[in-house]
C-alpha atoms as a PDB file:
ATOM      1  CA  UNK A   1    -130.177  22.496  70.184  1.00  0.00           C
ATOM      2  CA  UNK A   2    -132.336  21.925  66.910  1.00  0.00           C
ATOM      3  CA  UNK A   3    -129.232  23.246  65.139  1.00  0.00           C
ATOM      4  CA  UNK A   4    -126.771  21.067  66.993  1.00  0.00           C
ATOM      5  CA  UNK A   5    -128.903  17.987  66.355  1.00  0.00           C
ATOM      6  CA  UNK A   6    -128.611  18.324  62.573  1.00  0.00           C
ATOM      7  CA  UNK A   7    -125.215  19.356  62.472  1.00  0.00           C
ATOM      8  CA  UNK A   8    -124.834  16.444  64.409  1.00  0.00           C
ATOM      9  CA  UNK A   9    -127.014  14.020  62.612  1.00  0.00           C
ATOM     10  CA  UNK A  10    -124.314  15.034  59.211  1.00  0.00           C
ATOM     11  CA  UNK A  11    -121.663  14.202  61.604  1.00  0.00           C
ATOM     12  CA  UNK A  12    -122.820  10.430  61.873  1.00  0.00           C
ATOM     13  CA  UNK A  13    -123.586  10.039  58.263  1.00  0.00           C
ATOM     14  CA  UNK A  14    -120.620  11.053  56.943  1.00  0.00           C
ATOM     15  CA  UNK A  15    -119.317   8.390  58.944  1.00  0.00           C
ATOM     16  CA  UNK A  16    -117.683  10.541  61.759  1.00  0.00           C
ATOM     17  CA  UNK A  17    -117.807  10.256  65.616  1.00  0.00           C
ATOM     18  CA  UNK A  18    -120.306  12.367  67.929  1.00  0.00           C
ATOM     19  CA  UNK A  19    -120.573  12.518  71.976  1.00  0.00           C
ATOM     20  CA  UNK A  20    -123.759  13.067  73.551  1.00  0.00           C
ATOM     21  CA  UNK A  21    -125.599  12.795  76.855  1.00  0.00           C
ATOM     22  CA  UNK A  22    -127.531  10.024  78.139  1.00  0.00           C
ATOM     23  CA  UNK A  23    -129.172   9.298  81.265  1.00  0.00           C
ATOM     24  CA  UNK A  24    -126.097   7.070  82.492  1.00  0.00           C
ATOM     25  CA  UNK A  25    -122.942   8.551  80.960  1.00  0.00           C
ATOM     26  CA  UNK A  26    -121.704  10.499  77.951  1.00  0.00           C
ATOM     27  CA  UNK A  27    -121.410   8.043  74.797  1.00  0.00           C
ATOM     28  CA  UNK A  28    -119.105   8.080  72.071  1.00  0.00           C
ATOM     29  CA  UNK A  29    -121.525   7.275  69.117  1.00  0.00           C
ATOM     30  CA  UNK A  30    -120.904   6.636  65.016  1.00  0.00           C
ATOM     31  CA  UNK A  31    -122.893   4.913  62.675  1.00  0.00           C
ATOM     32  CA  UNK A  32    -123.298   1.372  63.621  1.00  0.00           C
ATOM     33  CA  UNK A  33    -123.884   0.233  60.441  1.00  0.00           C
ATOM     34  CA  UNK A  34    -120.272   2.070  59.017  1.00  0.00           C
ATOM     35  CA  UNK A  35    -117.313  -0.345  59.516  1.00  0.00           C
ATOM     36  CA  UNK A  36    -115.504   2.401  59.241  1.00  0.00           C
ATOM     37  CA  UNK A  37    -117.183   4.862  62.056  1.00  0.00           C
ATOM     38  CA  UNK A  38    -116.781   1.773  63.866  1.00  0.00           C
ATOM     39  CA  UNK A  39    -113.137   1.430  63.568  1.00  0.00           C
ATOM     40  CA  UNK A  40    -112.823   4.878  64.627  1.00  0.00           C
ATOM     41  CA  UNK A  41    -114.884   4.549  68.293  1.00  0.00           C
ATOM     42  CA  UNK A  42    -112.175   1.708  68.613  1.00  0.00           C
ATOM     43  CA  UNK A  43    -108.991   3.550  67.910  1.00  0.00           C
ATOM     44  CA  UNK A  44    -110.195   6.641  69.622  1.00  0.00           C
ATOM     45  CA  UNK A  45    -111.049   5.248  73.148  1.00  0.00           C
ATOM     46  CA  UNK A  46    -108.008   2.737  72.546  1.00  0.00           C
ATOM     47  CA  UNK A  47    -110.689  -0.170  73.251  1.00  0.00           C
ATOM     48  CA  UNK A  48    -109.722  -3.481  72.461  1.00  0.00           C
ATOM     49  CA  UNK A  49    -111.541  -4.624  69.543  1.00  0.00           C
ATOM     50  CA  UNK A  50    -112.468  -7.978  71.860  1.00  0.00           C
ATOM     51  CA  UNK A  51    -115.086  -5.381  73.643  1.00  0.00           C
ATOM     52  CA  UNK A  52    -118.257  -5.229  72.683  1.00  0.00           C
ATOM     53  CA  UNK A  53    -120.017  -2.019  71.833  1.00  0.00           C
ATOM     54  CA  UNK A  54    -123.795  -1.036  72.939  1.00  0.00           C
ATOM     55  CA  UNK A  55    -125.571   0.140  69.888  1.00  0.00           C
ATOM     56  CA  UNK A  56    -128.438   2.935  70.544  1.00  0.00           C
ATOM     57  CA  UNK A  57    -131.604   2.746  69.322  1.00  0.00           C
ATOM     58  CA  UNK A  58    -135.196   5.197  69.162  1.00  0.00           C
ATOM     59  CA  UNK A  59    -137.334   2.830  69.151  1.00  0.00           C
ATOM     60  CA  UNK A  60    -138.429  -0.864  69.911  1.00  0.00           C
ATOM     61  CA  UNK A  61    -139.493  -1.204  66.408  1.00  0.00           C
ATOM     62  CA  UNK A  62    -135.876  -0.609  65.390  1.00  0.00           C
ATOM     63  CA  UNK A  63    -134.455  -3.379  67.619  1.00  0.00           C
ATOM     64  CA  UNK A  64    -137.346  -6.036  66.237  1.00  0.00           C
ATOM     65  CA  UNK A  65    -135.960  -5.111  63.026  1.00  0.00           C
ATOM     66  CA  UNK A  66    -132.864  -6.053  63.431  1.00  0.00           C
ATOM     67  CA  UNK A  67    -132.610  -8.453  66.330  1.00  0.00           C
ATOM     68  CA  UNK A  68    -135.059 -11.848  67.363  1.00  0.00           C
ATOM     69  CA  UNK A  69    -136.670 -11.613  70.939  1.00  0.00           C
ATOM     70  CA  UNK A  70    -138.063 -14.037  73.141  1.00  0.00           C
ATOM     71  CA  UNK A  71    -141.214 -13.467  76.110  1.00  0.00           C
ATOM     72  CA  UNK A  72    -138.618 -13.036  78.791  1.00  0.00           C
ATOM     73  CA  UNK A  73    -136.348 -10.129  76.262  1.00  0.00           C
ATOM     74  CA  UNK A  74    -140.047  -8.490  75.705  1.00  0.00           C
ATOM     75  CA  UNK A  75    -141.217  -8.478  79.352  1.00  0.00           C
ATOM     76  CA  UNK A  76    -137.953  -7.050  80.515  1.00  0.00           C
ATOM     77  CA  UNK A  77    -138.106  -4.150  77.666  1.00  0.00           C
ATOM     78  CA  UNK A  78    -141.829  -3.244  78.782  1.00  0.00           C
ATOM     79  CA  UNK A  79    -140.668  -2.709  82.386  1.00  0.00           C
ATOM     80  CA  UNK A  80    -137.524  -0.916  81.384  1.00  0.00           C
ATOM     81  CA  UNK A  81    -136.960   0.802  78.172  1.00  0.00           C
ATOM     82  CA  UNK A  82    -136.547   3.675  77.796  1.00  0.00           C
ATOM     83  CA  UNK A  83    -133.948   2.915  80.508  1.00  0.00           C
ATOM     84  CA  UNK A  84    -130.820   1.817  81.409  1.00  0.00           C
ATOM     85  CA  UNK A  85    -131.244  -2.006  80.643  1.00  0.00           C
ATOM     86  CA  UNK A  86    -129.058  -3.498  77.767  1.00  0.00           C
ATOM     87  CA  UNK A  87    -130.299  -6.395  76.416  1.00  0.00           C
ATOM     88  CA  UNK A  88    -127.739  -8.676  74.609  1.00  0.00           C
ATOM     89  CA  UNK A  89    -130.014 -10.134  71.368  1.00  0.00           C
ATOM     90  CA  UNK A  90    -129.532 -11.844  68.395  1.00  0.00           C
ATOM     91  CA  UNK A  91    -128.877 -10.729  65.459  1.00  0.00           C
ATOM     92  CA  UNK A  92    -131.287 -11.360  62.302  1.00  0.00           C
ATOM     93  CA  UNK A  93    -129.510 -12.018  58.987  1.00  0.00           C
ATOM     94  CA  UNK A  94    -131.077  -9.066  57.384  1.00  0.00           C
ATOM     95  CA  UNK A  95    -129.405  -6.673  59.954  1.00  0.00           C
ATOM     96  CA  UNK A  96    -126.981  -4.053  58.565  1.00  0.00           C
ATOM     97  CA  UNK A  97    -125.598  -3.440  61.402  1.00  0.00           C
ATOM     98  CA  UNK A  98    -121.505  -4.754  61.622  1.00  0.00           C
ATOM     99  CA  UNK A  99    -120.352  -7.802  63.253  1.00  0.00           C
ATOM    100  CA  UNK A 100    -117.011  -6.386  64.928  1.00  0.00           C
ATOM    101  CA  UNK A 101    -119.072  -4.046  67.372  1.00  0.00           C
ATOM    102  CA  UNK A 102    -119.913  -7.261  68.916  1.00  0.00           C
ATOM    103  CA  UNK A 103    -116.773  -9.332  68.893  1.00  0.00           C
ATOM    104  CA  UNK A 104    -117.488 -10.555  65.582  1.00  0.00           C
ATOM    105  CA  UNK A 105    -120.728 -12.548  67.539  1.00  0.00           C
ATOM    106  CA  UNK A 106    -123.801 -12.952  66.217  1.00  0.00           C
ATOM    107  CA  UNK A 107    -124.908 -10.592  69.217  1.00  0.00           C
ATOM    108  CA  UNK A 108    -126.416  -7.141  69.535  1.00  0.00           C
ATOM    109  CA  UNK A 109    -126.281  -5.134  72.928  1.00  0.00           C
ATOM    110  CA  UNK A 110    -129.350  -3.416  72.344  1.00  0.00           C
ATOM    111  CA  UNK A 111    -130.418  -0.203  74.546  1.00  0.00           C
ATOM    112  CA  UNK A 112    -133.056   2.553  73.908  1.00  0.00           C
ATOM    113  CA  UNK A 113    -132.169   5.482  76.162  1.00  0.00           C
ATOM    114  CA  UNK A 114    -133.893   7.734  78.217  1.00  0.00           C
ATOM    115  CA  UNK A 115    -132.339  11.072  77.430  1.00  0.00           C
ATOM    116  CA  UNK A 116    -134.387  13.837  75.489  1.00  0.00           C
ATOM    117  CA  UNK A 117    -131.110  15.206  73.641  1.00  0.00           C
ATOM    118  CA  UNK A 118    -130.256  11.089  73.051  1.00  0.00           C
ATOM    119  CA  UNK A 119    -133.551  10.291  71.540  1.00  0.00           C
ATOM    120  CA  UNK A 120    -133.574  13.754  69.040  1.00  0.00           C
ATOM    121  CA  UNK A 121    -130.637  12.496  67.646  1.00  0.00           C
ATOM    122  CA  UNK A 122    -130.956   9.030  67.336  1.00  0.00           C
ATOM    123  CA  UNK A 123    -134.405   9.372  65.701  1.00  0.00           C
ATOM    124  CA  UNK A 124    -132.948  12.123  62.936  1.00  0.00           C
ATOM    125  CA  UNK A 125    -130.740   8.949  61.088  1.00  0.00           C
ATOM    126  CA  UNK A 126    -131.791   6.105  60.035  1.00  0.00           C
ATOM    127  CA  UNK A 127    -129.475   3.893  61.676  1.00  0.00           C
ATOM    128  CA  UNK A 128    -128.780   2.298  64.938  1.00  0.00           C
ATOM    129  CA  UNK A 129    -125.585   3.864  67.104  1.00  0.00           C
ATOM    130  CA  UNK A 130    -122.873   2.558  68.302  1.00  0.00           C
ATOM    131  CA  UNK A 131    -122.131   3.839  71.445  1.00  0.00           C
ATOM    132  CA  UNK A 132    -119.307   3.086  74.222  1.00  0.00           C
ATOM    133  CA  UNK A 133    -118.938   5.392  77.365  1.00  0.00           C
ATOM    134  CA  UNK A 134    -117.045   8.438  75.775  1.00  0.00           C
ATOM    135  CA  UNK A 135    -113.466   8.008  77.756  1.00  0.00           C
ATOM    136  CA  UNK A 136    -110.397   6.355  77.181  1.00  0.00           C
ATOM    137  CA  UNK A 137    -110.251   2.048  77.784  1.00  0.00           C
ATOM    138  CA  UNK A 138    -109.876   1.263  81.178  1.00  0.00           C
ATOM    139  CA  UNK A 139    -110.860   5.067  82.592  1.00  0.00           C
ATOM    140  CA  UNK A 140    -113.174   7.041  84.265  1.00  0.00           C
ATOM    141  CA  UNK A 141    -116.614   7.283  82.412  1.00  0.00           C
ATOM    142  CA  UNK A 142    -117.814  10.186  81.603  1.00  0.00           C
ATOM    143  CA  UNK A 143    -120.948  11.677  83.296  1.00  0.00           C
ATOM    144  CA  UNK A 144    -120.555  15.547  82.202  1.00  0.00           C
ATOM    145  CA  UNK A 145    -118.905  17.215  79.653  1.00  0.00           C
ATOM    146  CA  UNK A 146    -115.798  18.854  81.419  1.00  0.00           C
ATOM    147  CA  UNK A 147    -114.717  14.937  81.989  1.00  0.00           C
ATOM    148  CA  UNK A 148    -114.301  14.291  78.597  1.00  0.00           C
ATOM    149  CA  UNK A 149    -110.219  14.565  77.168  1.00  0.00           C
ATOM    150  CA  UNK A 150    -109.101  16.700  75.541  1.00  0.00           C
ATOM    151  CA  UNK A 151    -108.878  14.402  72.733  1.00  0.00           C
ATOM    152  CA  UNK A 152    -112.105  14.340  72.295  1.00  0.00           C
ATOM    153  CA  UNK A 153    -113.148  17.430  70.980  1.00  0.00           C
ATOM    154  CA  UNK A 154    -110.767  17.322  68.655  1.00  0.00           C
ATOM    155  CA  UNK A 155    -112.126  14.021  66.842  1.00  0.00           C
ATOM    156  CA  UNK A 156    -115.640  14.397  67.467  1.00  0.00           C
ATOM    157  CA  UNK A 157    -118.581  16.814  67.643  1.00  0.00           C
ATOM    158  CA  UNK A 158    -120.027  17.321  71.165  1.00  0.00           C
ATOM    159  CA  UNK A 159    -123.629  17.778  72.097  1.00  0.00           C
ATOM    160  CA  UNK A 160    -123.590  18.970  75.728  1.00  0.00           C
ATOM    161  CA  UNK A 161    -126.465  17.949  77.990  1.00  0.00           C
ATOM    162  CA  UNK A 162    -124.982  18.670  81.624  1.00  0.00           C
ATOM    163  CA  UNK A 163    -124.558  16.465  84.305  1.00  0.00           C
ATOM    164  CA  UNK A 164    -126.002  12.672  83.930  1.00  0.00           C
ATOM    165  CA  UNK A 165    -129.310  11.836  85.613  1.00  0.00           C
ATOM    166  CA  UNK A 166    -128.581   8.283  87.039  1.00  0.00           C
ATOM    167  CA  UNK A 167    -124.675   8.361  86.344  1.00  0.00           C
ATOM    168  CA  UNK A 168    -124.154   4.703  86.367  1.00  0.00           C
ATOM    169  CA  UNK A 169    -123.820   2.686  82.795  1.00  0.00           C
ATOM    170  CA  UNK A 170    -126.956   0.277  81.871  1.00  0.00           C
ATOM    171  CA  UNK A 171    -127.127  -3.133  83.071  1.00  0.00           C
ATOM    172  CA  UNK A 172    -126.423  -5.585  80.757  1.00  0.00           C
ATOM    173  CA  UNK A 173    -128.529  -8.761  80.429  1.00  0.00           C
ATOM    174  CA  UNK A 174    -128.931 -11.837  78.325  1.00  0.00           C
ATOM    175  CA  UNK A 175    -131.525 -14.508  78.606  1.00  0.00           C
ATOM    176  CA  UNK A 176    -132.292 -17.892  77.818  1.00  0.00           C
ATOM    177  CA  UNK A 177    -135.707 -19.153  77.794  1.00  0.00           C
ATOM    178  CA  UNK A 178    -136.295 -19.455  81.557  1.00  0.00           C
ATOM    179  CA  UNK A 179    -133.051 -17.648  83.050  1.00  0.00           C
ATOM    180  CA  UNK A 180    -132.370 -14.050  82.998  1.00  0.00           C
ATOM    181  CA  UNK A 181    -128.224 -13.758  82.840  1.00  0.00           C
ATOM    182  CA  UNK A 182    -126.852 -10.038  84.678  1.00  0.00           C
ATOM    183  CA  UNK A 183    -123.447  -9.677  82.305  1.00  0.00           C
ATOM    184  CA  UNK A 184    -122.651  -6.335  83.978  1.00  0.00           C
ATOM    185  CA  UNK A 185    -124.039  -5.042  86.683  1.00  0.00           C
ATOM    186  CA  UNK A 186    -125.397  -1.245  86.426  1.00  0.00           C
ATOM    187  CA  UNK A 187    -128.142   1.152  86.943  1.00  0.00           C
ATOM    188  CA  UNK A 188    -131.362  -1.448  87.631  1.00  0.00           C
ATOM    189  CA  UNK A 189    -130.421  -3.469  90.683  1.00  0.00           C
ATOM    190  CA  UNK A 190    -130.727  -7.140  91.210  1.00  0.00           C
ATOM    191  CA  UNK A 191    -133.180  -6.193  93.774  1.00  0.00           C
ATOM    192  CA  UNK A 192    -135.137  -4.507  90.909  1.00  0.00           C
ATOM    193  CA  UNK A 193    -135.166  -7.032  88.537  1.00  0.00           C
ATOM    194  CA  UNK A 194    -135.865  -9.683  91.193  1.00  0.00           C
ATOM    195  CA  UNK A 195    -139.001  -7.727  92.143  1.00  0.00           C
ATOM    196  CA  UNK A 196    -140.361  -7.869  88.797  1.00  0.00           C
ATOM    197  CA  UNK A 197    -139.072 -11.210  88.190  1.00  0.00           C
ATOM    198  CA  UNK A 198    -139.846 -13.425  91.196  1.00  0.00           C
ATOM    199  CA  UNK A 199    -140.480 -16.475  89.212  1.00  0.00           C
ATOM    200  CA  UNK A 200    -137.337 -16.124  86.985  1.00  0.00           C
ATOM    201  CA  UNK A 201    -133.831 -17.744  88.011  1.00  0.00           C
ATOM    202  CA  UNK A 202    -131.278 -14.907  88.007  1.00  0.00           C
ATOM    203  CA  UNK A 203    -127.894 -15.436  88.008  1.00  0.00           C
ATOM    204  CA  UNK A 204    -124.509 -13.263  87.723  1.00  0.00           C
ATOM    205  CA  UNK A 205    -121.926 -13.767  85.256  1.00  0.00           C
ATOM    206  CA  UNK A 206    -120.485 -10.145  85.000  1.00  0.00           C
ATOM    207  CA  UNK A 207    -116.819 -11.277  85.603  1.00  0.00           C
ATOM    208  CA  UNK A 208    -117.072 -14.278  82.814  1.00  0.00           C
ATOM    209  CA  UNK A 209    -118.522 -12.888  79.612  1.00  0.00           C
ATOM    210  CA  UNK A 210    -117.079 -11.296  76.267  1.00  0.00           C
ATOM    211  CA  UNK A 211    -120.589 -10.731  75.487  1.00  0.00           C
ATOM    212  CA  UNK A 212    -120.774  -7.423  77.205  1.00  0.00           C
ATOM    213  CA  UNK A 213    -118.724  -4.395  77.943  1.00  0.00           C
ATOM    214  CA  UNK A 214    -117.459  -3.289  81.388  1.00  0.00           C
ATOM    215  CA  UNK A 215    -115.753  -6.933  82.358  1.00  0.00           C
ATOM    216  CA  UNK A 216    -112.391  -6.496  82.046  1.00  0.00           C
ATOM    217  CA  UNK A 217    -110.605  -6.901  85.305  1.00  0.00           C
ATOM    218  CA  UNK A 218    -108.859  -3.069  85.184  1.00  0.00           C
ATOM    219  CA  UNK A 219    -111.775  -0.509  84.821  1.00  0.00           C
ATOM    220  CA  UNK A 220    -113.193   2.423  85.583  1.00  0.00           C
ATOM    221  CA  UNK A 221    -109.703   3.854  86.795  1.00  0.00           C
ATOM    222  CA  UNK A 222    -108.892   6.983  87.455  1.00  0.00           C
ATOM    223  CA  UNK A 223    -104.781   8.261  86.996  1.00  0.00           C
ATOM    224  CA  UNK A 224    -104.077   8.162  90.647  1.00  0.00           C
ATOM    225  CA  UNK A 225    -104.211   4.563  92.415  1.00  0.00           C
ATOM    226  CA  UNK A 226    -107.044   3.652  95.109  1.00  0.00           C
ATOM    227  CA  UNK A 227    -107.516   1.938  98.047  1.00  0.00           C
ATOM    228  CA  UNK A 228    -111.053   0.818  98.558  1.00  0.00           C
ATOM    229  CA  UNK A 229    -113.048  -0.394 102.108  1.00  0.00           C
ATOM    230  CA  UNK A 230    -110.321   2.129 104.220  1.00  0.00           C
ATOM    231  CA  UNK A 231    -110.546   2.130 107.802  1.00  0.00           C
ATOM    232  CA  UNK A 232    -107.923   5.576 107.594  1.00  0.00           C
ATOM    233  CA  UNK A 233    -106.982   7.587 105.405  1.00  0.00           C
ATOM    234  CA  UNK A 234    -103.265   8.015 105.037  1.00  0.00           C
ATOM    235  CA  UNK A 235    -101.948  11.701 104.809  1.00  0.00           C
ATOM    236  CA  UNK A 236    -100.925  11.803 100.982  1.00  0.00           C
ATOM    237  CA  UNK A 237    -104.729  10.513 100.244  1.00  0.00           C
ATOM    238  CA  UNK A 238    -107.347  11.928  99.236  1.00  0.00           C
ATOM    239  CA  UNK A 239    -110.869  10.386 100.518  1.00  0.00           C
ATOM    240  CA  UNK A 240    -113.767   9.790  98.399  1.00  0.00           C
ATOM    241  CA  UNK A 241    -116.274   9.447 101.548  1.00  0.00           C
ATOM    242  CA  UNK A 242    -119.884   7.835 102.256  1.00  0.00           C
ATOM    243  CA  UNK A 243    -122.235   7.908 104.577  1.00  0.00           C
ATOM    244  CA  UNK A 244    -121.478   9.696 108.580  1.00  0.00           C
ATOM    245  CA  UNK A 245    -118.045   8.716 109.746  1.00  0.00           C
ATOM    246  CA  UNK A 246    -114.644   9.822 110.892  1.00  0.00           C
ATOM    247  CA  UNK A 247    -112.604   9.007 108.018  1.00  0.00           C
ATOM    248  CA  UNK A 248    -110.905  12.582 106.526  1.00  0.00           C
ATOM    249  CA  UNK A 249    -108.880  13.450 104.357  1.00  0.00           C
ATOM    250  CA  UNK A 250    -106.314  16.601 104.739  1.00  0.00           C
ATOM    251  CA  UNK A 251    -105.955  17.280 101.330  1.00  0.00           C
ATOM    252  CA  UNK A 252    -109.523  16.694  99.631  1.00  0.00           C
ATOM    253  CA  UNK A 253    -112.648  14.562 100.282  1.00  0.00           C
ATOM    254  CA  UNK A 254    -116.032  14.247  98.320  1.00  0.00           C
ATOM    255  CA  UNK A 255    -119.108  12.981 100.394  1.00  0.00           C
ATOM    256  CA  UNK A 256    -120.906  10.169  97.819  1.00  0.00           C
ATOM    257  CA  UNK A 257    -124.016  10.735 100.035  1.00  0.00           C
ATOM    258  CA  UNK A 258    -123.615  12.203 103.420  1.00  0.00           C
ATOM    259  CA  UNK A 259    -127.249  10.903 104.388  1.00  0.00           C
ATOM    260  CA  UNK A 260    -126.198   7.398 102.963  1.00  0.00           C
ATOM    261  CA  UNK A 261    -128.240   7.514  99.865  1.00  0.00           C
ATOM    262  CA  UNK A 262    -127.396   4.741  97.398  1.00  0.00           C
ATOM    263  CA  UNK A 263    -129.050   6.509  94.109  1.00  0.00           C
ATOM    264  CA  UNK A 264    -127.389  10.039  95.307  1.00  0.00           C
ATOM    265  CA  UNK A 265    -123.912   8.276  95.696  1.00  0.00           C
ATOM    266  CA  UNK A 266    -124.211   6.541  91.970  1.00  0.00           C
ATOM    267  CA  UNK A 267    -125.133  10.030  90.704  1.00  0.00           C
ATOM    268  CA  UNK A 268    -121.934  10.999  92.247  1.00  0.00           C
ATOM    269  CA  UNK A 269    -119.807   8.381  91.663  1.00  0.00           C
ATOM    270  CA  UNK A 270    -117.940   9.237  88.661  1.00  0.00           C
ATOM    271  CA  UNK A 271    -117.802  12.794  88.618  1.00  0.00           C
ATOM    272  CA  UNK A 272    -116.372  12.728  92.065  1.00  0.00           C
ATOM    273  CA  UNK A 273    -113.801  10.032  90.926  1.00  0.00           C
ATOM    274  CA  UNK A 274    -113.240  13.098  88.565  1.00  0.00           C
ATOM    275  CA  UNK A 275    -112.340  15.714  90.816  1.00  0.00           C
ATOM    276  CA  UNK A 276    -109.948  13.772  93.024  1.00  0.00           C
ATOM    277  CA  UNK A 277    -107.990  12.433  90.757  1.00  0.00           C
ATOM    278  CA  UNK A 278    -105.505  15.496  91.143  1.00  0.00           C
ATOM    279  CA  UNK A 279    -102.301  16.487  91.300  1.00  0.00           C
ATOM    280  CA  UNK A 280    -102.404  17.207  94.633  1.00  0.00           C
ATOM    281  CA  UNK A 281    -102.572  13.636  96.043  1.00  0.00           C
ATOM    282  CA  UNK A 282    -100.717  10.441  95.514  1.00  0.00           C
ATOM    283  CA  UNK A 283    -103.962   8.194  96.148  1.00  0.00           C
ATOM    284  CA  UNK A 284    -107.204   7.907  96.464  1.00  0.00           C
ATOM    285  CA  UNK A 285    -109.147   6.146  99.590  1.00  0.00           C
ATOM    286  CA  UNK A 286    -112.547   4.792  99.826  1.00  0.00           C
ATOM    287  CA  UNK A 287    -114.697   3.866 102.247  1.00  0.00           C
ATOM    288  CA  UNK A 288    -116.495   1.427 102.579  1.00  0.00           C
ATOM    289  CA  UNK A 289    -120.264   1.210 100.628  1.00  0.00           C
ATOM    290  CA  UNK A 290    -122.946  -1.215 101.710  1.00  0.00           C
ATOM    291  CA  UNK A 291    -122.886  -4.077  99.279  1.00  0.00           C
ATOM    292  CA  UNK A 292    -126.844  -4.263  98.418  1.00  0.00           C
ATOM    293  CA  UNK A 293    -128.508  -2.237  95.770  1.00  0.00           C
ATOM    294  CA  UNK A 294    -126.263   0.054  93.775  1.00  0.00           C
ATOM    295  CA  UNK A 295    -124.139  -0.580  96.326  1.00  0.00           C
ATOM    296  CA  UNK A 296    -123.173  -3.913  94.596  1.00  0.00           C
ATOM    297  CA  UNK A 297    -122.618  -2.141  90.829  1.00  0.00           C
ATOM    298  CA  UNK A 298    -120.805   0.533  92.942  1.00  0.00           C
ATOM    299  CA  UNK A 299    -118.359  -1.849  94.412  1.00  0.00           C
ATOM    300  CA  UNK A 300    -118.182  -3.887  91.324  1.00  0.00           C
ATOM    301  CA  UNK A 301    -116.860  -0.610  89.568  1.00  0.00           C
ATOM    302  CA  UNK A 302    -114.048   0.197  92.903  1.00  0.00           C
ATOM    303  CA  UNK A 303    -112.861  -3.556  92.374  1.00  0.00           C
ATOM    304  CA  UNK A 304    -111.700  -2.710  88.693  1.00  0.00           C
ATOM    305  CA  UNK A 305    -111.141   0.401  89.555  1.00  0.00           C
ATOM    306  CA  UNK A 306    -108.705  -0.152  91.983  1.00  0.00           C
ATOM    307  CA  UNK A 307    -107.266  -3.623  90.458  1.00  0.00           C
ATOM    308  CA  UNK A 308    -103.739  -4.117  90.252  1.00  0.00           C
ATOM    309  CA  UNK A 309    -101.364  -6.743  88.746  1.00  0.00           C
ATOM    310  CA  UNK A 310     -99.912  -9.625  90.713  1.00  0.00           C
END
């Protein structure tokens, strides 16, 4: 891996494109401060430029470098970075890092990552990362390597980590001076942050902002059309399945979490979303999923998933 990491480390300064694992999902990383590189995470995941990136950091001392916190940004990092918590900052003056990640904003989504192959690499440059979910706009993230297209490793240089520890993107947040703002929901729970937070107002804005990734109304989709909350699976479906139940499917079905687990089904989620979308179906059912915990970010992502058109 020590080779990999500096051939991919030449990669990013040359201003080229490199995937590699994190705890959540693959990302699709290039030097942040490169307009350029920049351009090229854009017109490779065919991302609308309106849609923020994340930009990946090694350390805290990094982000105080090039973004201003407040008491509420610093207690939130101390309870979850390295993590999967994004924290939308602002950017100081004498930041390098390019305005059009961010929708031209004066905004950083900021993340340090718990991921050992992550960390190596973003510690051998000397520059922040840009870093979007390594699939196409509007599809399937990525949680191993097999998911990625083909695409892919054509443009880029892969680092391959296996198979996502949490498999749900970061939770993006924003706060004010007394109010923590949820932009997207994702890996850390409501519940979570309202444990650690009881004295906080919390609100949830993740359909309303341009501020954060992951809140356009089509997301998340795989090829084949779904049908969330079923009640029966129709015979040309398959049937991505949670919890005991008698929903089946005669052509395929994935279990989420047969025993009902929440964190099992989110390390499921999109690699199972993967494997059914197949030629050997016309759809895709779901059943239903508790709507508490990751429950909520799991539904949140089935909404998009699933949205169609009026």
């Amino acid at each position: 891996m020590k080779k990999m990491i500096n051939l991919a480390k030449k990669t990013l300064e040359k201003g080229n494109l490199v995937i590699f694992p994190t705890e959540t999902v693959y990302g699709l990383g290039g030097d942040a401060t490169n307009i350029l590189a920049i351009k090229k995470i854009y017109k490779l995941k065919k991302r609308p430029l309106n849609n923020p990136l994340i930009c990946h950091f090694s350390k805290f001392e990094e982000v105080k470098k090039n973004c201003e916190l407040n008491d509420l940004d610093k207690k939130l990092i101390k309870f979850f970075w390295p993590g999967p918590l994004t924290l939308i900052l602002k950017k100081k003056k004498t930041s390098l890092i390019k305005s059009l990640l961010s929708n031209n904003k004066n905004l950083i989504g900021c993340r340090i990552p718990k991921n050992r192959i992550a960390i190596k690499l973003l510690r051998s440059v000397n520059f922040p990362v840009a870093a979007p979910s390594a699939n196409i706009a509007t599809k399937v993230s990525s949680t191993h390597y097999s998911h990625l297209p083909k695409i892919f490793y054509k443009e880029t240089l892969v680092l391959k980590g296996g198979i996502s520890q949490i498999g749900l993107e970061s939770t993006v947040i924003q706060t004010s001076k007394n109010c923590i703002t949820i932009l997207r929901l994702g890996s850390i729970t409501i519940e979570e942050i309202q444990q650690k937070f009881y004295k906080t107002k919390i609100s949830i804005k993740n359909y309303k902002s341009l501020s954060s990734p992951g809140n356009q109304k089509k997301h998340y989709s795989p090829n084949l059309p779904l049908r969330i909350n079923v009640k029966r699976v129709l015979k040309n479906e398959s049937l991505l399945n949670f919890g005991s139940n008698k929903l089946k499917s005669n052509i395929c079905e994935y279990n989420l979490s047969l025993k009902g687990d929440l964190n099992e089904a989110s390390k499921n989620f999109f690699n199972y979303l993967h494997l059914l979308d197949n030629p050997d179906c016309k759809k895709i059912a779901v059943a239903p999923i508790p709507n508490y915990g990751l429950g909520k970010t799991l539904n949140d992502k089935l909404k998009r998933a699933s949205y169609k058109k009026n």
